[in-house]
N, C-alpha and C. Protein backbone atom coordinates (compact mmCIF):
# COMPACT_ATOMS: atom_id res chain seq x y z
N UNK A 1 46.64 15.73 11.50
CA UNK A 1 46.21 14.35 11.26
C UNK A 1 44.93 14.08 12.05
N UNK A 2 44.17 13.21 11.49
CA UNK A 2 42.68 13.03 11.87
C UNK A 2 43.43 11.65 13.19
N UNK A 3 42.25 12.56 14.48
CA UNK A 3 42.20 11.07 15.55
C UNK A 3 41.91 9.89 14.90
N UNK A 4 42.12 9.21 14.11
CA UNK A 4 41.33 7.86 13.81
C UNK A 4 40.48 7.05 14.98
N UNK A 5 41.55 7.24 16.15
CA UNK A 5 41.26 6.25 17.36
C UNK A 5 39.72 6.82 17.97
N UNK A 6 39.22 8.01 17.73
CA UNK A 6 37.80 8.39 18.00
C UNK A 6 36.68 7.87 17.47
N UNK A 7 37.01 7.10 15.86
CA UNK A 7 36.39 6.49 15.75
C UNK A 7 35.72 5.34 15.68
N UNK A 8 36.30 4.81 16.61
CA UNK A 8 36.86 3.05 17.08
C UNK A 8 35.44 3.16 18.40
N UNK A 9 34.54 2.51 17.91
CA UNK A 9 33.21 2.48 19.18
C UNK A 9 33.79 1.30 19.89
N UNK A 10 33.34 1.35 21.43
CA UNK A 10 32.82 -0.15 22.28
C UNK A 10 31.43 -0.25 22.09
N UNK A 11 31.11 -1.28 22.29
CA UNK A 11 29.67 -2.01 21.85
C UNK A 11 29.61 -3.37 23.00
N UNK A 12 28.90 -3.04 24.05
CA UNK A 12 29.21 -3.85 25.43
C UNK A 12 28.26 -4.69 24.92
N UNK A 13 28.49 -6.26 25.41
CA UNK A 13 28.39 -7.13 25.56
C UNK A 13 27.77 -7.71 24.02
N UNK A 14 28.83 -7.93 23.12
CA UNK A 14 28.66 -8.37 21.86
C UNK A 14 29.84 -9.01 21.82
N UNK A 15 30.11 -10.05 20.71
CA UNK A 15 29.51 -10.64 20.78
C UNK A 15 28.67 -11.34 21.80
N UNK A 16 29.02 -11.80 22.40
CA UNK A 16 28.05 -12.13 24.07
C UNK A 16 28.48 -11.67 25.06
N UNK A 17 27.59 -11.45 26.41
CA UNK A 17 27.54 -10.90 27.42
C UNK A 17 28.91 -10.85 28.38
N UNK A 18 29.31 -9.44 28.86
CA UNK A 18 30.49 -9.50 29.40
C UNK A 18 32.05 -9.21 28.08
N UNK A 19 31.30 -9.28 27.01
CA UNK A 19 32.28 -8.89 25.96
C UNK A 19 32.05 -7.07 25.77
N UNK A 20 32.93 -6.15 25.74
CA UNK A 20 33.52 -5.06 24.90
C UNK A 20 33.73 -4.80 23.66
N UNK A 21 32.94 -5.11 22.77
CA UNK A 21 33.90 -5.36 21.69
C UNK A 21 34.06 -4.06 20.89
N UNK A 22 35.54 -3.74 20.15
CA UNK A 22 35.72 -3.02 19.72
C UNK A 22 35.60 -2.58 18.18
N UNK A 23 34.47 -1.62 17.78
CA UNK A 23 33.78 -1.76 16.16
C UNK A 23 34.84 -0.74 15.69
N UNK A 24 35.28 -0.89 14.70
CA UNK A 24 36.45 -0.05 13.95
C UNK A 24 35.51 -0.09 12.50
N UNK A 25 34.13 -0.30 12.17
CA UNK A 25 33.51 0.11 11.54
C UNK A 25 33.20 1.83 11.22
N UNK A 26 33.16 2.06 12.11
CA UNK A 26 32.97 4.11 12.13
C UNK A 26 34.43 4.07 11.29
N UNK A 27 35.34 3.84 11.85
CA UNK A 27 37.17 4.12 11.27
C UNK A 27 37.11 4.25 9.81
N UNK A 28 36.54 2.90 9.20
CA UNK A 28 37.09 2.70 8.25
C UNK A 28 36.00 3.06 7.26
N UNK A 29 34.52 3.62 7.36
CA UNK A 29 33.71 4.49 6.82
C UNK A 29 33.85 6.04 6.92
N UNK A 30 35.29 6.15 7.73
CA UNK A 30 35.54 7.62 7.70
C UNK A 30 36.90 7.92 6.58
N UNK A 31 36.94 8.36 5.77
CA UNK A 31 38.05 8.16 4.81
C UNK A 31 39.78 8.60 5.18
N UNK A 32 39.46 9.96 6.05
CA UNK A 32 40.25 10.41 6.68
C UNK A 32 41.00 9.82 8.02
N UNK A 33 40.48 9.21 8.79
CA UNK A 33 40.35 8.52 9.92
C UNK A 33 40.77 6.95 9.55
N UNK A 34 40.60 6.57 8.33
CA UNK A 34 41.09 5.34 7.48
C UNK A 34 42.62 5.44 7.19
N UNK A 35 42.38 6.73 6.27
CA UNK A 35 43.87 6.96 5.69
C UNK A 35 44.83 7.13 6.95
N UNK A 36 44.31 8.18 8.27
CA UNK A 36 45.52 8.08 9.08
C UNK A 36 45.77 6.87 9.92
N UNK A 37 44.61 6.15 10.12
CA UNK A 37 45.04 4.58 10.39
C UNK A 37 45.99 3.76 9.98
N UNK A 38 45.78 3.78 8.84
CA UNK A 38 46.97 3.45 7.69
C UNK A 38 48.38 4.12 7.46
N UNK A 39 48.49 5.27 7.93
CA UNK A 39 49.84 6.06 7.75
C UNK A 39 50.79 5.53 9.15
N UNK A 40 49.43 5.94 9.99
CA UNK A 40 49.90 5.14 11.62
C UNK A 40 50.62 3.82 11.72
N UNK A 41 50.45 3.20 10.75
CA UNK A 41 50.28 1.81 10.46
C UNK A 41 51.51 1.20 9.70
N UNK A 42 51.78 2.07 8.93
CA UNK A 42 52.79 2.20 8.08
C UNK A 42 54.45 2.99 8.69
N UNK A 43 53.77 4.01 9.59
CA UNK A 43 55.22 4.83 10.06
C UNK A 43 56.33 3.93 10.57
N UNK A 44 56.01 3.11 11.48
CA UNK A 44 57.65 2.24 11.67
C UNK A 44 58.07 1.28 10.70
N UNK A 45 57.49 0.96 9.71
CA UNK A 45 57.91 0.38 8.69
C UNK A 45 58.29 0.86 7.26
N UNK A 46 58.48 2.44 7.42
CA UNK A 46 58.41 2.89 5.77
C UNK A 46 60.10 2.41 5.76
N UNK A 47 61.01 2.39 6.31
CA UNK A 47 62.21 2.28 5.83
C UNK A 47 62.69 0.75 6.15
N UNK A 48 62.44 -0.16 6.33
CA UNK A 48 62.59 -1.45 6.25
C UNK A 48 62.34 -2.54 5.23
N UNK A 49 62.38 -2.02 4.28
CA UNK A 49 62.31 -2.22 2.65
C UNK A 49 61.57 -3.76 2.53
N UNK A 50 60.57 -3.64 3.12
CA UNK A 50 59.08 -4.44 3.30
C UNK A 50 58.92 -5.43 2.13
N UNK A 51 58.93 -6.18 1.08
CA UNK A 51 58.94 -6.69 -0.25
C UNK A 51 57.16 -7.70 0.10
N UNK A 52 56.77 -7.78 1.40
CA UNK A 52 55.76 -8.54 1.32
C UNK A 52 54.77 -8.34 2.49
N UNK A 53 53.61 -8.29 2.45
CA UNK A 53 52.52 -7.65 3.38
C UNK A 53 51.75 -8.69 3.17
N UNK A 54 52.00 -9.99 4.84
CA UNK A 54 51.00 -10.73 4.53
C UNK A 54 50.23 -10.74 6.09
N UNK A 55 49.14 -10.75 5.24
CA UNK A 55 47.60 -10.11 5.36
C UNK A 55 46.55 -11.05 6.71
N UNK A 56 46.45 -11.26 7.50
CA UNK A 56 45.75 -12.33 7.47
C UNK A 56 43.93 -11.95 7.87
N UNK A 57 43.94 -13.17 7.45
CA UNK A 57 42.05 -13.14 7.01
C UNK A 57 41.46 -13.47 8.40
N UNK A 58 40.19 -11.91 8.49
CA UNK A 58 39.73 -11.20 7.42
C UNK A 58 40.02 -9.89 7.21
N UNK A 59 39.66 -9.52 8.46
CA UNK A 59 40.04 -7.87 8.96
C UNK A 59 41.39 -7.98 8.61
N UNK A 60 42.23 -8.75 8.68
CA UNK A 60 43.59 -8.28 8.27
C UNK A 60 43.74 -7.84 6.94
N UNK A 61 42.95 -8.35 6.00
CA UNK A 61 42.67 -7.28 4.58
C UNK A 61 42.72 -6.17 4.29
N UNK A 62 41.84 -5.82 5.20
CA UNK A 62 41.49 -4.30 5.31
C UNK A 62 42.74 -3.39 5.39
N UNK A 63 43.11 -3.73 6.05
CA UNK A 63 44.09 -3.14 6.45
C UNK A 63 45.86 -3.71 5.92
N UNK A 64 45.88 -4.79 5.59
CA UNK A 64 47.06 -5.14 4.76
C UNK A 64 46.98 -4.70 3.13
N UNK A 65 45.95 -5.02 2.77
CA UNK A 65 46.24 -4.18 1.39
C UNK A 65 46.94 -2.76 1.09
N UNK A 66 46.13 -1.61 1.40
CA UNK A 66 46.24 -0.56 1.82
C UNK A 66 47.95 -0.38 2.34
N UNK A 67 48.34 -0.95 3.36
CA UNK A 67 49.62 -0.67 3.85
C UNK A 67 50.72 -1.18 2.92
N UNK A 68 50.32 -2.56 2.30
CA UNK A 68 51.33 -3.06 1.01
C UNK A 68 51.37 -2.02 0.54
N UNK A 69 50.39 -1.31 0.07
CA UNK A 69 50.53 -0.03 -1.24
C UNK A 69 51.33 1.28 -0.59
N UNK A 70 50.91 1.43 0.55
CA UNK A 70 51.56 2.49 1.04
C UNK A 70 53.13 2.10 1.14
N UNK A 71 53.65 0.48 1.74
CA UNK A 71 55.15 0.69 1.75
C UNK A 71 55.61 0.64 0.29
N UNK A 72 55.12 -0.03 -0.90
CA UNK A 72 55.69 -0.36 -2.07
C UNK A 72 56.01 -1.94 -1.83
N UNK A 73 55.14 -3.02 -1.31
CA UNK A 73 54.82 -4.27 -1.16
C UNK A 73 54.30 -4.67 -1.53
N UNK A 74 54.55 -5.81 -1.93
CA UNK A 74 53.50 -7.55 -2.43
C UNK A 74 52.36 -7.94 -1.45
N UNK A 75 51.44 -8.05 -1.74
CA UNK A 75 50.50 -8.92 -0.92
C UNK A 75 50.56 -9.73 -0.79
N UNK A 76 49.96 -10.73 0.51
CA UNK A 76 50.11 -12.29 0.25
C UNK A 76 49.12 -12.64 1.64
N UNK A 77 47.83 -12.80 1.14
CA UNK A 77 46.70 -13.52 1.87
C UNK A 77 46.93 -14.87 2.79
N UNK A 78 46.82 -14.90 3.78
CA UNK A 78 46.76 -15.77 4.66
C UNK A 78 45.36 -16.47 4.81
N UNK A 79 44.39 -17.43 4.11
CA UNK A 79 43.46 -18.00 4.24
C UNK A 79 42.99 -18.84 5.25
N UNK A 80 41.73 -18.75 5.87
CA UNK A 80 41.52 -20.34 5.97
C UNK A 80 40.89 -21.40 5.26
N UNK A 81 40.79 -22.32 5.31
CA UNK A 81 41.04 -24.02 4.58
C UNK A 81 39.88 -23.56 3.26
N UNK A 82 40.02 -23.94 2.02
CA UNK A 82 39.69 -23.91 1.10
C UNK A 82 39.58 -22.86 0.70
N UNK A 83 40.00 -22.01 0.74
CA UNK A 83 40.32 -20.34 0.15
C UNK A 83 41.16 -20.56 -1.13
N UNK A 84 42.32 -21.28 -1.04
CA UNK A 84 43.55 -21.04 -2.00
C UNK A 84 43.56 -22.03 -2.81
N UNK A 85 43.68 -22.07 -3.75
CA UNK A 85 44.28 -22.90 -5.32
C UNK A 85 45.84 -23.22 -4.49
N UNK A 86 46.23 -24.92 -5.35
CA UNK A 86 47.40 -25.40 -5.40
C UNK A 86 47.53 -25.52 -4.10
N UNK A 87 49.09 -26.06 -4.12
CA UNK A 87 49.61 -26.43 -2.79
C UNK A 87 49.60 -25.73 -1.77
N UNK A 88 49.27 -25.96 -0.39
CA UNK A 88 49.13 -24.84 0.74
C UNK A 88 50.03 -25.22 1.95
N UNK A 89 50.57 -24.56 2.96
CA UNK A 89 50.80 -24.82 4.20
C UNK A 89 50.04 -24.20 4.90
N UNK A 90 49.89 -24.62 5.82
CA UNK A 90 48.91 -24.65 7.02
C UNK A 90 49.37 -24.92 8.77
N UNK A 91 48.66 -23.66 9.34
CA UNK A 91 49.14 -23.73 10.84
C UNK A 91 47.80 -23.79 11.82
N UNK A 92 47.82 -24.84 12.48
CA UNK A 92 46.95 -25.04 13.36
C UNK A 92 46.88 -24.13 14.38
N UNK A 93 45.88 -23.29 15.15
CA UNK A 93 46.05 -22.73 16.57
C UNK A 93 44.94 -22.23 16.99
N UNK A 94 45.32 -21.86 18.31
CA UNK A 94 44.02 -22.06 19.43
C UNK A 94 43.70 -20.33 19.34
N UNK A 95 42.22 -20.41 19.58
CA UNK A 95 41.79 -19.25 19.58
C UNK A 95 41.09 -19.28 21.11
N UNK A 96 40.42 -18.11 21.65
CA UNK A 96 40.05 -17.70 23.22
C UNK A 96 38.71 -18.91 23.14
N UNK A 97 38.58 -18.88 21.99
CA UNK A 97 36.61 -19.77 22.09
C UNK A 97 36.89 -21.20 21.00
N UNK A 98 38.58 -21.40 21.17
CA UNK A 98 38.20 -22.80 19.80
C UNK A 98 39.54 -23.09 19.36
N UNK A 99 39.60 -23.60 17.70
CA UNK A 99 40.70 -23.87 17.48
C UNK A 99 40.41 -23.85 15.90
N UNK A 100 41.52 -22.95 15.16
CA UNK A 100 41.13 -22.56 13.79
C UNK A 100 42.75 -23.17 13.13
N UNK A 101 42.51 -23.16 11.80
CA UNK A 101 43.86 -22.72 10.76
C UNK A 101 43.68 -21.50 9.75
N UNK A 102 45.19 -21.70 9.42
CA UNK A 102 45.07 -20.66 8.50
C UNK A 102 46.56 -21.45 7.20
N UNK A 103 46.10 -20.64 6.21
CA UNK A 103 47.13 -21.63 5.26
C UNK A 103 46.90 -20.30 4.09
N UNK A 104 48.73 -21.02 3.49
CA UNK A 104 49.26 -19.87 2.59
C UNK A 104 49.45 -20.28 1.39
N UNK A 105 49.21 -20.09 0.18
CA UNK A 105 50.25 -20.76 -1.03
C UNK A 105 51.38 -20.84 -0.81
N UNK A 106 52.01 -22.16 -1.10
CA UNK A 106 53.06 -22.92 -0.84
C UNK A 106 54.22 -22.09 -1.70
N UNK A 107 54.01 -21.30 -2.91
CA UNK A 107 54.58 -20.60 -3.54
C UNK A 107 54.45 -19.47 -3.33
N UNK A 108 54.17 -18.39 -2.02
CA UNK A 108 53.50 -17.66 -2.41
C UNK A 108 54.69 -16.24 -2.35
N UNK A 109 55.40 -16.78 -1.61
CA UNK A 109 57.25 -15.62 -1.59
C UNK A 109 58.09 -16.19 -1.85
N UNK A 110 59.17 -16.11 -2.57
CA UNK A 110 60.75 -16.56 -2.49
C UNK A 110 61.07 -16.91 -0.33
N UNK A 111 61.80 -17.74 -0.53
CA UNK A 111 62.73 -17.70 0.53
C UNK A 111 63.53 -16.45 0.65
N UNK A 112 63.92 -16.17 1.99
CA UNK A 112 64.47 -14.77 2.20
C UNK A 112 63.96 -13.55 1.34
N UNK A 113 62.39 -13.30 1.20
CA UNK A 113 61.37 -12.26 1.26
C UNK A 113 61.08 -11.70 2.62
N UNK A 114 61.58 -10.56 2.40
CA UNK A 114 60.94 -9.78 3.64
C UNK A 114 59.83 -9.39 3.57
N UNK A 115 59.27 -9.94 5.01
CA UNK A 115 57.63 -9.72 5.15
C UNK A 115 57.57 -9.18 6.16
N UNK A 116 55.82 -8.65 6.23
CA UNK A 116 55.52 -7.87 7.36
C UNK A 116 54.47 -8.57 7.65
N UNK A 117 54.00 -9.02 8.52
CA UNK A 117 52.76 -9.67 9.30
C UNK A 117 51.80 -8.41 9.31
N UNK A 118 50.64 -8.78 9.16
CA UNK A 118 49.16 -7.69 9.64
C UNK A 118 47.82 -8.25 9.94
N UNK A 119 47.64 -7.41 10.99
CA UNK A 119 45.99 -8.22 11.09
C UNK A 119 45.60 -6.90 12.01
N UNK A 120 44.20 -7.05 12.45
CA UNK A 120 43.41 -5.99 13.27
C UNK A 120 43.88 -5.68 14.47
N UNK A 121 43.60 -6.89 14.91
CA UNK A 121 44.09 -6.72 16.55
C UNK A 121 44.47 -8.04 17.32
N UNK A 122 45.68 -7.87 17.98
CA UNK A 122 46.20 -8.71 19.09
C UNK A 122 45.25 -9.05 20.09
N UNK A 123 44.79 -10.42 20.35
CA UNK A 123 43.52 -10.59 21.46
C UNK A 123 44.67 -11.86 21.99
N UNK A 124 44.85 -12.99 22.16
CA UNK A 124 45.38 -13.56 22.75
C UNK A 124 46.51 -14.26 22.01
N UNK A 125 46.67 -14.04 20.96
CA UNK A 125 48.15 -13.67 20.20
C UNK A 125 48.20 -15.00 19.38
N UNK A 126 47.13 -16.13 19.46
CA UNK A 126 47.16 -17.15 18.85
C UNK A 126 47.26 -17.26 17.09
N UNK A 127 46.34 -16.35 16.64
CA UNK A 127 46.52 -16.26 14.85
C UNK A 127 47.56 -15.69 14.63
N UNK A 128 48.48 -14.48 15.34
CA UNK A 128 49.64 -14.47 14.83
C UNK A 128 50.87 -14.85 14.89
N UNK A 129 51.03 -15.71 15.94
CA UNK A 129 51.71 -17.11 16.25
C UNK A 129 51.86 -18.14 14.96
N UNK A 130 50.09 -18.73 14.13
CA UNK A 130 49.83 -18.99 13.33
C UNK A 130 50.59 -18.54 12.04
N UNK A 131 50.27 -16.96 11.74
CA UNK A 131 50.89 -16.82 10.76
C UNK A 131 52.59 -16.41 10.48
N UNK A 132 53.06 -16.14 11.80
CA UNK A 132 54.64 -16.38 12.01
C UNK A 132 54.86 -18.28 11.69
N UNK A 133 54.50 -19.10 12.04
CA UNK A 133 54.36 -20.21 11.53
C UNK A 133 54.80 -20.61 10.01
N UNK A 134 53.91 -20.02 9.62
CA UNK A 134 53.49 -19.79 7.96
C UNK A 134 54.79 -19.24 7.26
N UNK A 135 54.93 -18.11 7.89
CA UNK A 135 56.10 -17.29 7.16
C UNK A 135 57.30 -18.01 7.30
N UNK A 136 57.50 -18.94 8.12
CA UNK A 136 58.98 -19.46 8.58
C UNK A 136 58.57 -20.39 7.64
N UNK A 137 57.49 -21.04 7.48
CA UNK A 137 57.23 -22.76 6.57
C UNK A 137 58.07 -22.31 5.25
N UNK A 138 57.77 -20.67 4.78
CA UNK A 138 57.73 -20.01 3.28
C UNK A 138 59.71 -19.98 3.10
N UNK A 139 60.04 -19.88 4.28
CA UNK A 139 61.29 -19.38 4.25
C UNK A 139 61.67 -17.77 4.16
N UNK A 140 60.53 -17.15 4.79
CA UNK A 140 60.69 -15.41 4.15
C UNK A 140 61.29 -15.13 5.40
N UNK A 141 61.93 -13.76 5.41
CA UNK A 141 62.63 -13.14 6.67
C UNK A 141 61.18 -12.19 7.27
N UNK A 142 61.06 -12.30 8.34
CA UNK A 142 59.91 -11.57 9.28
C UNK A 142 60.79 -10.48 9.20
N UNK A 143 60.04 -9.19 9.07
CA UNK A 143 60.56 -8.26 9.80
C UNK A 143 60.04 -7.66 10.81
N UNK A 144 58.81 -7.78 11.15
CA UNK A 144 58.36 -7.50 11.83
C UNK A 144 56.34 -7.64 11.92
N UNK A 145 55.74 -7.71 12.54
CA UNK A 145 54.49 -7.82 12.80
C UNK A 145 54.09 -6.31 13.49
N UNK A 146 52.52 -5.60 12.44
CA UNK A 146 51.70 -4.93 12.84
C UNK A 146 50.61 -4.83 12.84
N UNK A 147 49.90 -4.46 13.91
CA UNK A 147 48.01 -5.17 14.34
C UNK A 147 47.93 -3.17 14.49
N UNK A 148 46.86 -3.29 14.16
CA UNK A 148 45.37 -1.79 14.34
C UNK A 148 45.59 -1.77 16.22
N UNK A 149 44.86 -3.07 16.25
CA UNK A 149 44.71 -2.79 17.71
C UNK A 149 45.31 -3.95 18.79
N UNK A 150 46.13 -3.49 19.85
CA UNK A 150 46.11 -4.79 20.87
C UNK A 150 45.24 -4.78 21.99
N UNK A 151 44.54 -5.16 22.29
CA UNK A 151 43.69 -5.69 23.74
C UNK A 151 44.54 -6.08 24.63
N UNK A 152 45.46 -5.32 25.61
CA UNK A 152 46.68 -5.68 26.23
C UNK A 152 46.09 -6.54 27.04
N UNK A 153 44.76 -6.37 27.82
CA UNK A 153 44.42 -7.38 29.01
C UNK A 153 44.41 -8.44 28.59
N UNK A 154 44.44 -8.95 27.18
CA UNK A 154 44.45 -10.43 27.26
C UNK A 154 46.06 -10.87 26.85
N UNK A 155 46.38 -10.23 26.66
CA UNK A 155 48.37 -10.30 27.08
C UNK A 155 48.65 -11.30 25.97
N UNK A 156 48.11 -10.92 25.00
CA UNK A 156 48.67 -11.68 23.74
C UNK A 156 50.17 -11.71 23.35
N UNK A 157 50.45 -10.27 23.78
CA UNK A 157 51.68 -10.00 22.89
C UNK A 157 53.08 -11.00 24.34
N UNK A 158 52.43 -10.88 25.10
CA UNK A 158 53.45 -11.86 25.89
C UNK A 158 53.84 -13.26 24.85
N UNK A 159 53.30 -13.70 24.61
CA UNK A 159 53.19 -14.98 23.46
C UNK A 159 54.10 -14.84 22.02
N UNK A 160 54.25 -13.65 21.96
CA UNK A 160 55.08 -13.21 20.36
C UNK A 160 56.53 -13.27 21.38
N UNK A 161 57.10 -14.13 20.34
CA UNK A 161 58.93 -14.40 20.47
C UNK A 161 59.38 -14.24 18.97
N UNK A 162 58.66 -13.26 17.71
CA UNK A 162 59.51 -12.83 17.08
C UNK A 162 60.11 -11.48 17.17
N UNK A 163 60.31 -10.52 15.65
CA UNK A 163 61.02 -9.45 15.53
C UNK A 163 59.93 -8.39 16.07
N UNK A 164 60.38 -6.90 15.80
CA UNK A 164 59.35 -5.75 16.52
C UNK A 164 57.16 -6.39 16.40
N UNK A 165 57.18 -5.89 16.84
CA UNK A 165 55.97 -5.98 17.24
C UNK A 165 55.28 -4.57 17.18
N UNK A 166 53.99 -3.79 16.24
CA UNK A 166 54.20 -2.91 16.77
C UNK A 166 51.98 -3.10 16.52
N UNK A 167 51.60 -2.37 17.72
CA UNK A 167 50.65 -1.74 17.53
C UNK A 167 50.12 -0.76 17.55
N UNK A 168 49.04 0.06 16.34
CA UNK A 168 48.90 1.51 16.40
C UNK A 168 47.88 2.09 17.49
N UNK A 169 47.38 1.16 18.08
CA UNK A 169 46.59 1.55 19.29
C UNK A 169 46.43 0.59 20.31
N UNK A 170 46.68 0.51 21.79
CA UNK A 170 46.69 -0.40 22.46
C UNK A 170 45.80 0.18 23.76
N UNK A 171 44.73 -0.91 23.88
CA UNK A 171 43.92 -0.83 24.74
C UNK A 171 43.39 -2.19 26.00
């Protein structure tokens, strides 16, 4: 299996000064290094009979599509405000520099749909707080939440009080 995680650059002080930030651009222009991202990504969840992979926006795309297909899952986009047609719910929350939402079609799973949460990376655990929010508004069963990457120093995942938690690389 290809390192994926080699191709994950730091890029110091971007967005602004005193920031690290981590480009997973190389990753996902490497096809191989993509795909085992994605397998990585997928391994604690192939047997938890997944029915819904929701996604959240943007980078969480990337990477939630892809893994829906790999478990044999539904997609289901997590927007923010004017993204979605029809009725929406919506969860307010704080980000490290602000305060965003994110909102789902109001129809967008049955009640008691098992879902899987996804996004890039755990930074201070606020958007996926957000979209655990969301999923409870829907009535779906969480099974669990998985991020690419966690940034442990900012101790996001202290903040998650749902089911497994898993990330494929933690830095």
């Amino acid at each position: 299996m290809t390192d994926w995680t080699a191709r994950i650059r730091t890029i110091p002080d971007f967005p602004k000064p005193g920031i690290a930030f981590k480009d997973i651009m190389p990753m996902l222009a490497d096809a191989e290094a993509f795909a085992a991202a994605i397998d990585t990504l997928a391994a604690p969840w192939r047997d938890a009979r997944i029915d819904a992979v929701l996604a959240i926006e943007s980078r969480g795309f990337l990477f939630g599509a892809p893994l829906a297909r790999t478990l044999g899952a539904g997609l289901v986009p997590l927007r923010k405000p004017g993204k979605l047609p029809g009725p929406v719910l919506e969860a307010r929350y704080a980000l490290e520099y602000g305060n965003d939402v994110l909102q789902v079609q109001a129809d967008a799973v049955a009640p008691g749909t098992r879902v899987l949460l996804v996004d890039d990376v755990l930074a201070t655990g606020g958007t996926l707080l957000a979209a655990q929010v969301l999923a409870q508004r829907l009535g779906a069963e969480i099974v669990g939440a998985s991020v690419l990457m966690e940034l442990a120093f900012l101790n996001g995942r202290s903040r998650w009080n749902g089911p497994p938690l898993r990330a494929a690389l933690v830095v």
